[in-house]
Structure formats: structure tokens, C-alpha cells
C-alpha atoms as a PDB file:
ATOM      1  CA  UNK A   1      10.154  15.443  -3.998  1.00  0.00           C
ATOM      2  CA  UNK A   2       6.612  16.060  -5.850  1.00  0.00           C
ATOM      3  CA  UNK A   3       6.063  17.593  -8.900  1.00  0.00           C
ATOM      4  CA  UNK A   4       3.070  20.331  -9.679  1.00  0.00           C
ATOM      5  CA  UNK A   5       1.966  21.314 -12.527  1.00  0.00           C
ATOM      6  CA  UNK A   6       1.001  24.871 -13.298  1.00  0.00           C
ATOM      7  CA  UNK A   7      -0.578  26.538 -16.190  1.00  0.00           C
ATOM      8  CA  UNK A   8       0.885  29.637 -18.076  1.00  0.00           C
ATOM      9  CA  UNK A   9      -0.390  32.549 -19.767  1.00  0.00           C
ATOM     10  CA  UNK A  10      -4.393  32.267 -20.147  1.00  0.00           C
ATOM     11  CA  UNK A  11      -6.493  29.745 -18.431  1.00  0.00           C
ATOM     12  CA  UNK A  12      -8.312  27.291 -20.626  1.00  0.00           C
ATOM     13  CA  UNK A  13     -11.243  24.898 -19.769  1.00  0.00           C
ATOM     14  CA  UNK A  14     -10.839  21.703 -18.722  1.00  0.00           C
ATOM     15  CA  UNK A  15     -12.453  18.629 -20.225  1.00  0.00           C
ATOM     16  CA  UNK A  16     -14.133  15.787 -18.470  1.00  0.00           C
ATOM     17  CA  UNK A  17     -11.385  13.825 -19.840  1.00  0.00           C
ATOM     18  CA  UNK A  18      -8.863  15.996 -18.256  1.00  0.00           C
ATOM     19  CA  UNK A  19     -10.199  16.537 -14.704  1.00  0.00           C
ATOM     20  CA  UNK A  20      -9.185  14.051 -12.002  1.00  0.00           C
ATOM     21  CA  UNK A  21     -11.470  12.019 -10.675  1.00  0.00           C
ATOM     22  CA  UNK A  22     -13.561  12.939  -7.130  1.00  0.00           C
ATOM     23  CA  UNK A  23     -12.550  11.181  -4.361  1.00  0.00           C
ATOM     24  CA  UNK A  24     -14.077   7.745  -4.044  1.00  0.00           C
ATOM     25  CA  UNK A  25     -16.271   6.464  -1.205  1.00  0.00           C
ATOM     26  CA  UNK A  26     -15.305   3.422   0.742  1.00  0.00           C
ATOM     27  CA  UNK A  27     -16.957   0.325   0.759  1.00  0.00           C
ATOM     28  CA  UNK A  28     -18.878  -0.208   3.813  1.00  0.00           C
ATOM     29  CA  UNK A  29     -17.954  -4.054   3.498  1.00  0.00           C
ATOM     30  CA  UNK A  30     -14.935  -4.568   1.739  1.00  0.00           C
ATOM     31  CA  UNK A  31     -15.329  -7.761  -0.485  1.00  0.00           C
ATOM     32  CA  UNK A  32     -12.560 -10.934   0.698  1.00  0.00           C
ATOM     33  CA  UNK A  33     -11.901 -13.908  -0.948  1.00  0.00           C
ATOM     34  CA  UNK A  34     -12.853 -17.860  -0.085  1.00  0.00           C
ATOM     35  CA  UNK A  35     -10.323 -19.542   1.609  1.00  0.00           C
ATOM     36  CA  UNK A  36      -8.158 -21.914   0.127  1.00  0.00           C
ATOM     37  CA  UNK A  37      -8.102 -25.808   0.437  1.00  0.00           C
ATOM     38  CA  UNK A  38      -7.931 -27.206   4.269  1.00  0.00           C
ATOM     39  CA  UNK A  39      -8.697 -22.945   5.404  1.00  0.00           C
ATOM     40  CA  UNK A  40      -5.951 -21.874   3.519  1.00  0.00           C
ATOM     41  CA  UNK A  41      -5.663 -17.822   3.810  1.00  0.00           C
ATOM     42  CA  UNK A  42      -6.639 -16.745   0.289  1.00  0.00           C
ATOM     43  CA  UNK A  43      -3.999 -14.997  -1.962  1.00  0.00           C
ATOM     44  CA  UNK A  44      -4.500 -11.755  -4.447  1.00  0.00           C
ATOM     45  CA  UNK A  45      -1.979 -11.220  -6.652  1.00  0.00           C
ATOM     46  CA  UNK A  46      -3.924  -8.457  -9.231  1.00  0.00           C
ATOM     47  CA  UNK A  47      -7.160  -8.305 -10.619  1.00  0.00           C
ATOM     48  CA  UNK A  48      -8.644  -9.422 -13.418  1.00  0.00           C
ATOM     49  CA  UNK A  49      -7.398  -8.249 -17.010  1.00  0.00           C
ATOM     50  CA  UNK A  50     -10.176  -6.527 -18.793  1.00  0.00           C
ATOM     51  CA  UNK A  51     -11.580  -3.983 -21.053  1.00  0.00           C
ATOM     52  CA  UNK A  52     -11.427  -0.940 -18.719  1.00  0.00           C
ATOM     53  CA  UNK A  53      -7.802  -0.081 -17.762  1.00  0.00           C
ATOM     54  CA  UNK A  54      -7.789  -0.179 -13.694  1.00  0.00           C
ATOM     55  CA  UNK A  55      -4.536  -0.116 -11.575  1.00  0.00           C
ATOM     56  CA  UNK A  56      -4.525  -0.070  -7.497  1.00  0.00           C
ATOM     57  CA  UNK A  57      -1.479   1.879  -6.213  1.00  0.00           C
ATOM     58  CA  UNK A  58      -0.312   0.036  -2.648  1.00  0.00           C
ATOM     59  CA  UNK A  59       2.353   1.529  -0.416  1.00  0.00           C
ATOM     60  CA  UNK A  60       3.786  -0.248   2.817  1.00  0.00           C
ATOM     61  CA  UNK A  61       4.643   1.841   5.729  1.00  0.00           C
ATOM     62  CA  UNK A  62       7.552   0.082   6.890  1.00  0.00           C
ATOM     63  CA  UNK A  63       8.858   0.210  10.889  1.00  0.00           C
ATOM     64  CA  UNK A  64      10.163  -2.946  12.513  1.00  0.00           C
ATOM     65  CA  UNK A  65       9.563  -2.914  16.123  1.00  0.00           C
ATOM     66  CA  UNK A  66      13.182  -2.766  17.003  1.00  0.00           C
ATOM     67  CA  UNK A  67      13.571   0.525  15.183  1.00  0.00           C
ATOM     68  CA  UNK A  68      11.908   3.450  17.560  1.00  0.00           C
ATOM     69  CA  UNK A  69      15.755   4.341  18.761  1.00  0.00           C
ATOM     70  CA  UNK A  70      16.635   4.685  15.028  1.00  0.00           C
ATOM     71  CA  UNK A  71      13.429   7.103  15.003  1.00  0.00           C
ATOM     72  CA  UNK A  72      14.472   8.950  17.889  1.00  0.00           C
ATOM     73  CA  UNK A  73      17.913   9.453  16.659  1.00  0.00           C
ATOM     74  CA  UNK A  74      15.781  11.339  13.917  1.00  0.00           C
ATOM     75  CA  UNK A  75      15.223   8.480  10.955  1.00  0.00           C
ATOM     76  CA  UNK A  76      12.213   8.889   9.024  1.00  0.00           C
ATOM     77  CA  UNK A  77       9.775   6.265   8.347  1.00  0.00           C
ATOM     78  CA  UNK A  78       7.163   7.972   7.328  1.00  0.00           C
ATOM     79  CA  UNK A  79       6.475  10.077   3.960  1.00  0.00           C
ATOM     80  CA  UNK A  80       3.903  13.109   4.433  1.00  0.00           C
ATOM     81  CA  UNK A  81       4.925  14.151   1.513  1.00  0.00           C
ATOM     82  CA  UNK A  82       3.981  11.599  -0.841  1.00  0.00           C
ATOM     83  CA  UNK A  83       0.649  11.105   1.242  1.00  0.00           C
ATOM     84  CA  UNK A  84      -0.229  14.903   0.425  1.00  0.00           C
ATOM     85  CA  UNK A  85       0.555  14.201  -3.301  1.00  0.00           C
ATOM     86  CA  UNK A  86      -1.890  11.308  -3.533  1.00  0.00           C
ATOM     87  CA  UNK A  87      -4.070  13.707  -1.939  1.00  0.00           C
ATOM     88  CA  UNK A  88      -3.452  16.772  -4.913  1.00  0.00           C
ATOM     89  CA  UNK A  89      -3.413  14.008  -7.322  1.00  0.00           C
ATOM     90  CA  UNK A  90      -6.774  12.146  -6.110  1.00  0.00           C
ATOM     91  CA  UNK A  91      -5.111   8.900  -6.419  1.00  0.00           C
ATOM     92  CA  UNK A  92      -7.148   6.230  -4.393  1.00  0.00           C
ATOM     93  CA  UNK A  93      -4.249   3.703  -2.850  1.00  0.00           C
ATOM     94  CA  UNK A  94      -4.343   1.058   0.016  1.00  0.00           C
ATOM     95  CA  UNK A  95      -1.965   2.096   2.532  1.00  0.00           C
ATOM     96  CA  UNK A  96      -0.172  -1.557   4.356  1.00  0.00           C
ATOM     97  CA  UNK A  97       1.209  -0.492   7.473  1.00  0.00           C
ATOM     98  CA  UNK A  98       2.432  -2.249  10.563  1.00  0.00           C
ATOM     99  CA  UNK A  99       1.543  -1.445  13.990  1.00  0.00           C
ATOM    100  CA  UNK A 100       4.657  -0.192  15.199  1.00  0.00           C
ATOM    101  CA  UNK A 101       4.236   2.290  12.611  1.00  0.00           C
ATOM    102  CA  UNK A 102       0.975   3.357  13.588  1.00  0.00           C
ATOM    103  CA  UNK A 103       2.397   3.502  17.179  1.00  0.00           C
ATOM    104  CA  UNK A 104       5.399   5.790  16.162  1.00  0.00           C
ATOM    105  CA  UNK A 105       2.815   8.004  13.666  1.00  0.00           C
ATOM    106  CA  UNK A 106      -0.701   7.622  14.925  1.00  0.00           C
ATOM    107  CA  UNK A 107      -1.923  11.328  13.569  1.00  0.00           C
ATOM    108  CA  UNK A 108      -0.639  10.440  10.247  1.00  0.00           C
ATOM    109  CA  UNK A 109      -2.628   6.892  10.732  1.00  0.00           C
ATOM    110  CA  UNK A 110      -5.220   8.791  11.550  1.00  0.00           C
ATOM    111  CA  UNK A 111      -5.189  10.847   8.859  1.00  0.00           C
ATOM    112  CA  UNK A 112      -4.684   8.491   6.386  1.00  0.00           C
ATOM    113  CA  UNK A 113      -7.158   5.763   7.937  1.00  0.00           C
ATOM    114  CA  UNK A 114     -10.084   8.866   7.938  1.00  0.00           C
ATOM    115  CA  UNK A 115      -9.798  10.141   4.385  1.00  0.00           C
ATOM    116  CA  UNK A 116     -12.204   8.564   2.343  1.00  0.00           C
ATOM    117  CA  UNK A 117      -9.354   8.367  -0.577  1.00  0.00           C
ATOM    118  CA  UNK A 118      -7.723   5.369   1.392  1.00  0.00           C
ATOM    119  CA  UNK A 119      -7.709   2.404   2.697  1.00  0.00           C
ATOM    120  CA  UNK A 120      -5.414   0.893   5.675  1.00  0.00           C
ATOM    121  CA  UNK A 121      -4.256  -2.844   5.304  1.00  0.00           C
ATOM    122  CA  UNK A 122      -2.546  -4.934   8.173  1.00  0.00           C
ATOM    123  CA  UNK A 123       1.550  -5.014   7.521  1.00  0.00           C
ATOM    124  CA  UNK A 124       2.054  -6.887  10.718  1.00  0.00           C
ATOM    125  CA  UNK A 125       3.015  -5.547  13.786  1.00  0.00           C
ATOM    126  CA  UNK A 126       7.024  -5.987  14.130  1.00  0.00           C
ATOM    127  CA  UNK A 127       7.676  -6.451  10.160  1.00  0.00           C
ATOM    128  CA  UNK A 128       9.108  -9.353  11.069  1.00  0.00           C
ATOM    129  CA  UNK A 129       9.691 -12.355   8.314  1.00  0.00           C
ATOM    130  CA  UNK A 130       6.773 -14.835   8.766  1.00  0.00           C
ATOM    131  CA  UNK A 131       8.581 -17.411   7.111  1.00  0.00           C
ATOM    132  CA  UNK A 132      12.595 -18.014   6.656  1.00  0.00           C
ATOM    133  CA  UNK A 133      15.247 -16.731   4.263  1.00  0.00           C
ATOM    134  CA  UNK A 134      13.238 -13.495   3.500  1.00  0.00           C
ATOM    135  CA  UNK A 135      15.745 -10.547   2.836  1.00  0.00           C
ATOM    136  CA  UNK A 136      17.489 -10.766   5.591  1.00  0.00           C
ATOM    137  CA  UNK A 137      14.461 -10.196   8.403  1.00  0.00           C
ATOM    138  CA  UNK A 138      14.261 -10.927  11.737  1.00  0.00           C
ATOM    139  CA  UNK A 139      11.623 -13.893  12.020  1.00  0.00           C
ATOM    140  CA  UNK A 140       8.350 -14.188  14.073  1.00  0.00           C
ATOM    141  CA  UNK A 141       8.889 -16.355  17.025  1.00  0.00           C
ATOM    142  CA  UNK A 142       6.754 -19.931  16.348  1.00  0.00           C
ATOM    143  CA  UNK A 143       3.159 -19.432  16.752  1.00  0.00           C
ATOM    144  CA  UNK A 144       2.995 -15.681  17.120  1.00  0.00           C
ATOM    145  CA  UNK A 145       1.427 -15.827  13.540  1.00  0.00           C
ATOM    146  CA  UNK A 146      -1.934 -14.871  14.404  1.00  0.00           C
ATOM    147  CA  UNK A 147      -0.812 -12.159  17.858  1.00  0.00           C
ATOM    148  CA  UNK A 148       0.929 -10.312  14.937  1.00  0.00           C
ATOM    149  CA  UNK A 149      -2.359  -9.456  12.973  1.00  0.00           C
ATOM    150  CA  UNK A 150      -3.852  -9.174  15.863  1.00  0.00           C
ATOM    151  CA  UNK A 151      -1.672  -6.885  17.245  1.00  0.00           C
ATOM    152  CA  UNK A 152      -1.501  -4.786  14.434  1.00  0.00           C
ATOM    153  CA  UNK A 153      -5.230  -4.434  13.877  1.00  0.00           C
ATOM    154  CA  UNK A 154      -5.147  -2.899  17.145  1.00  0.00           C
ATOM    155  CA  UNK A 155      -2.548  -0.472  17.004  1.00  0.00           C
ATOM    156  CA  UNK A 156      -3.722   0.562  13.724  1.00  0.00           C
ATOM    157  CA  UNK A 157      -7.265   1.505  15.289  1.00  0.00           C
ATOM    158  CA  UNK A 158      -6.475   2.382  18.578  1.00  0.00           C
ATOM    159  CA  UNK A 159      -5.079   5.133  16.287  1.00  0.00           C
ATOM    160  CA  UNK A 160      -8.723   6.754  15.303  1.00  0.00           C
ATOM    161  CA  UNK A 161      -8.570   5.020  11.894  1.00  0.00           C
ATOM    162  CA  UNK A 162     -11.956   4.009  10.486  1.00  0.00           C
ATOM    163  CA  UNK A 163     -10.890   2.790   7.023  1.00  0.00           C
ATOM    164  CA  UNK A 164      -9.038  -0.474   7.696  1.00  0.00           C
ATOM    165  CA  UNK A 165      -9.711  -3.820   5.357  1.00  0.00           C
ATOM    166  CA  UNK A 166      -9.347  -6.928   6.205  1.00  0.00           C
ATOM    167  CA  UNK A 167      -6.059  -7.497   3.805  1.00  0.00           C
ATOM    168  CA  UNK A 168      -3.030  -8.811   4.872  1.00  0.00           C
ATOM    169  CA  UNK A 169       0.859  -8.010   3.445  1.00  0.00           C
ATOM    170  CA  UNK A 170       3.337 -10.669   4.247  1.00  0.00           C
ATOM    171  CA  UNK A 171       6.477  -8.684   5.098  1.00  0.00           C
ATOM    172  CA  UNK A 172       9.068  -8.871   2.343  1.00  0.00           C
ATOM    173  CA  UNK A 173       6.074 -10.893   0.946  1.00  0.00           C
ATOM    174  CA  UNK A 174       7.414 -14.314   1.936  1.00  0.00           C
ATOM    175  CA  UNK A 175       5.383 -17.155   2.895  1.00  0.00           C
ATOM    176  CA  UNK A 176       4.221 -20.448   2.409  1.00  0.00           C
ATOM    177  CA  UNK A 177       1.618 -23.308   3.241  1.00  0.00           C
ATOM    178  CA  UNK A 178       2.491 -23.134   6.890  1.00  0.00           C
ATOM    179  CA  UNK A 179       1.878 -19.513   7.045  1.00  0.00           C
ATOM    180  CA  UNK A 180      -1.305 -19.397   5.405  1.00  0.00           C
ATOM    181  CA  UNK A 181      -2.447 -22.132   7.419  1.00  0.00           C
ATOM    182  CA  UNK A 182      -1.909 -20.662  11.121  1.00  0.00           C
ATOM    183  CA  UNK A 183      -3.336 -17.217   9.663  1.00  0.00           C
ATOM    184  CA  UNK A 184      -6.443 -18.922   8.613  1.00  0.00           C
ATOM    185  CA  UNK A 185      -8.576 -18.142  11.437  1.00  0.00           C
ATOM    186  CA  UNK A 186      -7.971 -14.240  11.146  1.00  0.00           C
ATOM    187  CA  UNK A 187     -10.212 -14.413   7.971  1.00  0.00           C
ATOM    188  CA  UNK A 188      -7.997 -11.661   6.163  1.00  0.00           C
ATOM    189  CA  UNK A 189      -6.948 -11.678   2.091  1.00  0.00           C
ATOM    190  CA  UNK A 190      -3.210 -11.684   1.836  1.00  0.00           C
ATOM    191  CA  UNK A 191      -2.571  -9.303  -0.585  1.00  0.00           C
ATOM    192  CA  UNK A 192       0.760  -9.653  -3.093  1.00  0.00           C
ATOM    193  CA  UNK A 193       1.072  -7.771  -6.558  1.00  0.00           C
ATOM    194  CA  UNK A 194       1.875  -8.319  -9.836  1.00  0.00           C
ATOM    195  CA  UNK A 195       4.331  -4.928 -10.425  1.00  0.00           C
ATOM    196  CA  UNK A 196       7.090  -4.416  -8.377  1.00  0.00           C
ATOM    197  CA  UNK A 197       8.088  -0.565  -8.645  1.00  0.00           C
ATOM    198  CA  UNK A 198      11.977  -1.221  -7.201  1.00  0.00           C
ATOM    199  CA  UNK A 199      11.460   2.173  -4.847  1.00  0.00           C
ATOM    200  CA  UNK A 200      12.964   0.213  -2.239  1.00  0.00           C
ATOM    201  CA  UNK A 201      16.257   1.932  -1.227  1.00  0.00           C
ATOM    202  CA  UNK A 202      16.037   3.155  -4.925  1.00  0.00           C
ATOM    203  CA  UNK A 203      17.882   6.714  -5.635  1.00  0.00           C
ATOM    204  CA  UNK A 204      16.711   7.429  -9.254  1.00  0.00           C
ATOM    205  CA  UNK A 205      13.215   8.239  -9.652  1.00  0.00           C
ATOM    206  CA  UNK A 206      13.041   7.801 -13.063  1.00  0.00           C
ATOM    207  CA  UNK A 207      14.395   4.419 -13.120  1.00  0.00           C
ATOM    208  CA  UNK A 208      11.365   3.510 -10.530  1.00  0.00           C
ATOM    209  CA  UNK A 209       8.847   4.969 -12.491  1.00  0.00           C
ATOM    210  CA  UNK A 210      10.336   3.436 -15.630  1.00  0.00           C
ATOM    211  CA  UNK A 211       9.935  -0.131 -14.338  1.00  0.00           C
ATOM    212  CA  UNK A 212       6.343   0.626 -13.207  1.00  0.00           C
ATOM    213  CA  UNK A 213       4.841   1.825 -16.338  1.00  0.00           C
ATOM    214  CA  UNK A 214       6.712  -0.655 -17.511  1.00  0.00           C
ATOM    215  CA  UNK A 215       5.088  -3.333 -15.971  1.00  0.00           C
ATOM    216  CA  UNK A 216       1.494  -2.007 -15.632  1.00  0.00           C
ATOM    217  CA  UNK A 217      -1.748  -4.003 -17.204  1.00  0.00           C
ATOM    218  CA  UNK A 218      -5.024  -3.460 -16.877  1.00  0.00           C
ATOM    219  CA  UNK A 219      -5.707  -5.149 -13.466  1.00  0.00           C
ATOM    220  CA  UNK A 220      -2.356  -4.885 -11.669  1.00  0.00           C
ATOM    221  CA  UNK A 221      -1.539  -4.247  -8.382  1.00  0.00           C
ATOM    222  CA  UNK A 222       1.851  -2.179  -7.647  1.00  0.00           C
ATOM    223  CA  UNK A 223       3.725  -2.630  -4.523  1.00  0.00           C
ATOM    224  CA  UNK A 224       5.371   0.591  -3.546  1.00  0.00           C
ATOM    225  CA  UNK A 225       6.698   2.143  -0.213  1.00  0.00           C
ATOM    226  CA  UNK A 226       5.666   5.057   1.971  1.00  0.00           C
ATOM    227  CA  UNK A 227       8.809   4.972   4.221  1.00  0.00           C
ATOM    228  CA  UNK A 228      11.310   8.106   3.404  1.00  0.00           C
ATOM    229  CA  UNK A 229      14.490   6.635   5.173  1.00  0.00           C
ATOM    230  CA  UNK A 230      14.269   3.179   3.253  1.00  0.00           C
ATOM    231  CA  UNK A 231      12.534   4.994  -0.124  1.00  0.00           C
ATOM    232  CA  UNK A 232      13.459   8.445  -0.978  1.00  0.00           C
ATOM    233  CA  UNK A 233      12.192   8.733  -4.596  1.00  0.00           C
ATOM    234  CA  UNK A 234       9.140   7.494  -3.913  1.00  0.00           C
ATOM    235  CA  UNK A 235       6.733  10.166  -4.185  1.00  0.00           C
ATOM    236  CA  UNK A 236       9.276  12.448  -7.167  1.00  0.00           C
ATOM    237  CA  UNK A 237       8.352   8.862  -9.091  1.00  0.00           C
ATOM    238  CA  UNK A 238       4.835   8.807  -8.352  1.00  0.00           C
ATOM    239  CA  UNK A 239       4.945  12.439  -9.752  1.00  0.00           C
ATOM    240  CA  UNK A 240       5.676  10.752 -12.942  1.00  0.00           C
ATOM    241  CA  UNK A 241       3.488   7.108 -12.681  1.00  0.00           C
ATOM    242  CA  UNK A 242       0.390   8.649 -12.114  1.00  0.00           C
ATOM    243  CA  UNK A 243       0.207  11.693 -15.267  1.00  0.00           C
ATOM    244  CA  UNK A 244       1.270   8.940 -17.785  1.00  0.00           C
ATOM    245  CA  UNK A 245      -0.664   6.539 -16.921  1.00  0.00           C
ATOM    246  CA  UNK A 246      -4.158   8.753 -16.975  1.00  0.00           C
ATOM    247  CA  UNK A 247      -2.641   9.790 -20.120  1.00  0.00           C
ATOM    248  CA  UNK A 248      -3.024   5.951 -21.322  1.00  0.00           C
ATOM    249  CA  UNK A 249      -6.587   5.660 -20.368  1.00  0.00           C
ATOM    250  CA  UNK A 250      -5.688   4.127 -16.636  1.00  0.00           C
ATOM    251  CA  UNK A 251      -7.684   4.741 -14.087  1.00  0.00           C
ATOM    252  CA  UNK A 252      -6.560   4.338 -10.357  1.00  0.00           C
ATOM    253  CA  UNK A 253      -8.288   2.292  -7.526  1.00  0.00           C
ATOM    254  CA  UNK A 254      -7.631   1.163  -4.354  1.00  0.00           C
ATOM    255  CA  UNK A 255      -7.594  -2.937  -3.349  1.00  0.00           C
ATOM    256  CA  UNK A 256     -10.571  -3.497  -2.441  1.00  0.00           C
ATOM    257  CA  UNK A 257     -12.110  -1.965  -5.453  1.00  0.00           C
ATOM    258  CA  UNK A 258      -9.772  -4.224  -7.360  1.00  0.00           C
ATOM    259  CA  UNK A 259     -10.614  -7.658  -5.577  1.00  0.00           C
ATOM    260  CA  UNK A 260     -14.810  -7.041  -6.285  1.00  0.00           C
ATOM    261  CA  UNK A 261     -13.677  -6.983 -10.179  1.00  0.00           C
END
């Protein structure tokens, strides 16, 4: 599903322009923003639009907690593959996963919540809706708000992962005042985006990559999906995102780096 490129014929130099960048070094407190009126959780939709061309790559790791006999029968929610290409790429990216996914892959969590090229956000830990219509998911039962985070958290780290922020992702991203409101206390950044890549359930890569260089400015933040059953051409259209948009001066962040500006 990834592309590599190799060179032919006689090796030439590379410029510092050319070679990617070393992996970066996470924050040891990742910055959050002020609550909102009455303790409102805080929203970040994309950072600010500026001189230097930045973009944070975000990928949800999908797995509702009613799935593990759909993983059983063999169903993949996970994506190794596109992990290792961020990895050969050195593409810093926040990483939203829910805790039943951390439950059903806790090496990978591991792995990815270790390596200082990423960051793990909180997904929830059923990827249930938190709020009502929202694509068709089943909803959080009435004040199990906060227990979900909480949950999550904990699954995520009783996994061995050290490199977990404090950033939240709505399922299906729906919410509202109410929402915000009973997550307050958690003191956690719900996290949106500006770019929506359309990887969900997608089957032509180049349509998905399309609509995200599409929709790329300095300072966005692209929701994509690290879930192979749900988003097959994921990681063939990150193959194709990341080249072009070095080529037009873009440099890749994670989140966190994002939100200090």
C-alpha cells in the first residue's frame, strides 16, 4: 500500500533541502488551551496561518468496544503499514486512538506511544457518539462523559505508552455545549481539523490525496484514519500527501507542536 522511492544508475548527493527532517523530540509539557466560558473544554480546529508552511498529520485508530468478535473473526483495525511509512518518511503525526483499540493492539500502542516521532491523543474508549445524530453511532450512556476519557487514558497507558497528550477527539467529531461542559473537569483540548482527507471507507487513493492537498494551508490540521478494515488507501495516499507537499515548502508537525504556534 506504500510507495518507495529508489534511485537509479549513480548516486548523487543530497541537499539540505532534500533530506527529511530528524525525528523530533517531544515536548515534556505539551501546551493546552484556556477553557472556554462557564469551563467550557477548549476547541482546536488548526493553527495559526503564517509565514512558515506547517501542517500536523492526525490519524484515528478506530475500534468500538462492541467490535473484538469482528477482530477475532480476523477484521483489521489497525494499519502497521502506514505506521512504518510515517516512520521511513519521518513524518511527525498525533495518533487519536480509543482504548479498546489499545486493548485489542497494545504492542502497536506501545510502539507508537514510545517513538519519539508521535504523539497518542484520547479517542474515547468505546467510540461511541458523545452527542446524538452522529453518523449513525451508538451513543454514550448519560453521564459516562468523563469514565470515557478516563477510561481511555488508562488503557492507552496501561499499554507502556509514554507519549500521550492531553487532547481529546470527539468520535465522528460531534458535540456540543453539553458535551464540552461535562468534559470540563478532565482539563483536555478537544482537537477537530480544518482538512478532511475523505480516507474513510475511501477506495481510490488518489482521490484522497487529491482532496488533501487540496485543502492544505499553512496551519491546518488533517484528520485521517489508521484503521485498515474501515480505510484501505490510507497509507498508498499518504505515499502521495507527504512528497508533494515537502515539495511545496510544507513542513510536517505533530498537534501539539501546532497548538504552541
Amino acid at each position: 500500500m506504500s510507495a518507495v522511492l529508489v534511485g537509479c544508475g549513480r548516486a548523487e548527493p543530497r541537499t539540505t533541502a532534500e533530506r527529511p527532517p530528524a525525528s523530533p523530540k517531544p515536548a515534556a509539557e505539551p501546551p493546552v488551551m484556556a477553557p472556554g466560558p462557564g469551563g467550557l473544554t477548549p476547541v482546536f480546529k488548526r493553527g495559526p496561518q503564517r509565514a512558515a508552511k506547517v501542517v500536523a498529520l492526525s490519524f484515528d485508530a478506530d475500534m468500538t468496544a462492541d467490535e473484538g468478535p469482528r477482530a477475532a473473526a480476523g477484521e483489521h483495525f489497525d494499519n502497521p503499514e502506514l505506521i512504518a511509512l510515517l516512520r521511513r518518511l519521518k513524518v511527525p503525526a498525533t495518533v487519536f486512538m480509543t482504548g479498546r483499540w489499545a486493548e485489542e493492539y497494545p504492542d502497536q500502542a506501545r510502539s507508537i506511544g514510545t517513538d519519539p516521532l508521535f504523539e497518542i491523543g484520547n479517542h474515547s474508549y468505546s467510540h461511541y457518539a458523545f452527542t446524538t445524530p452522529c453518523y449513525g453511532l451508538p451513543t454514550v450512556e448519560k453521564g459516562a462523559v468523563r469514565k470515557e476519557v478516563q477510561r481511555a487514558f488508562g488503557a492507552i497507558r496501561a499499554t507502556g505508552a509514554r507519549n500521550v497528550v492531553p487532547y481529546f477527539r470527539f468520535p465522528g467529531g460531534c458535540y456540543d455545549d453539553a458535551t464540552l461542559r461535562a468534559l470540563g473537569p478532565e482539563k483536555v483540548t478537544a482537537v477537530q481539523w480544518d482538512v478532511v482527507s475523505g480516507d474513510a471507507f475511501a477506495t481510490d487513493a488518489d482521490a484522497v490525496a487529491e482532496q488533501v492537498l487540496d485543502g492544505v494551508r499553512s496551519g491546518s490540521l488533517v484528520v485521517m484514519h489508521c484503521t485498515r478494515s474501515a480505510a484501505p488507501v490510507t497509507a498508498e495516499a499518504v505515499a502521495q500527501v507527504v512528497p508533494e507537499l515537502r515539495k511545496r515548502g510544507y513542513r510536517f508537525v505533530r498537534v501539539s507542536e501546532l497548538m504552541a504556534g
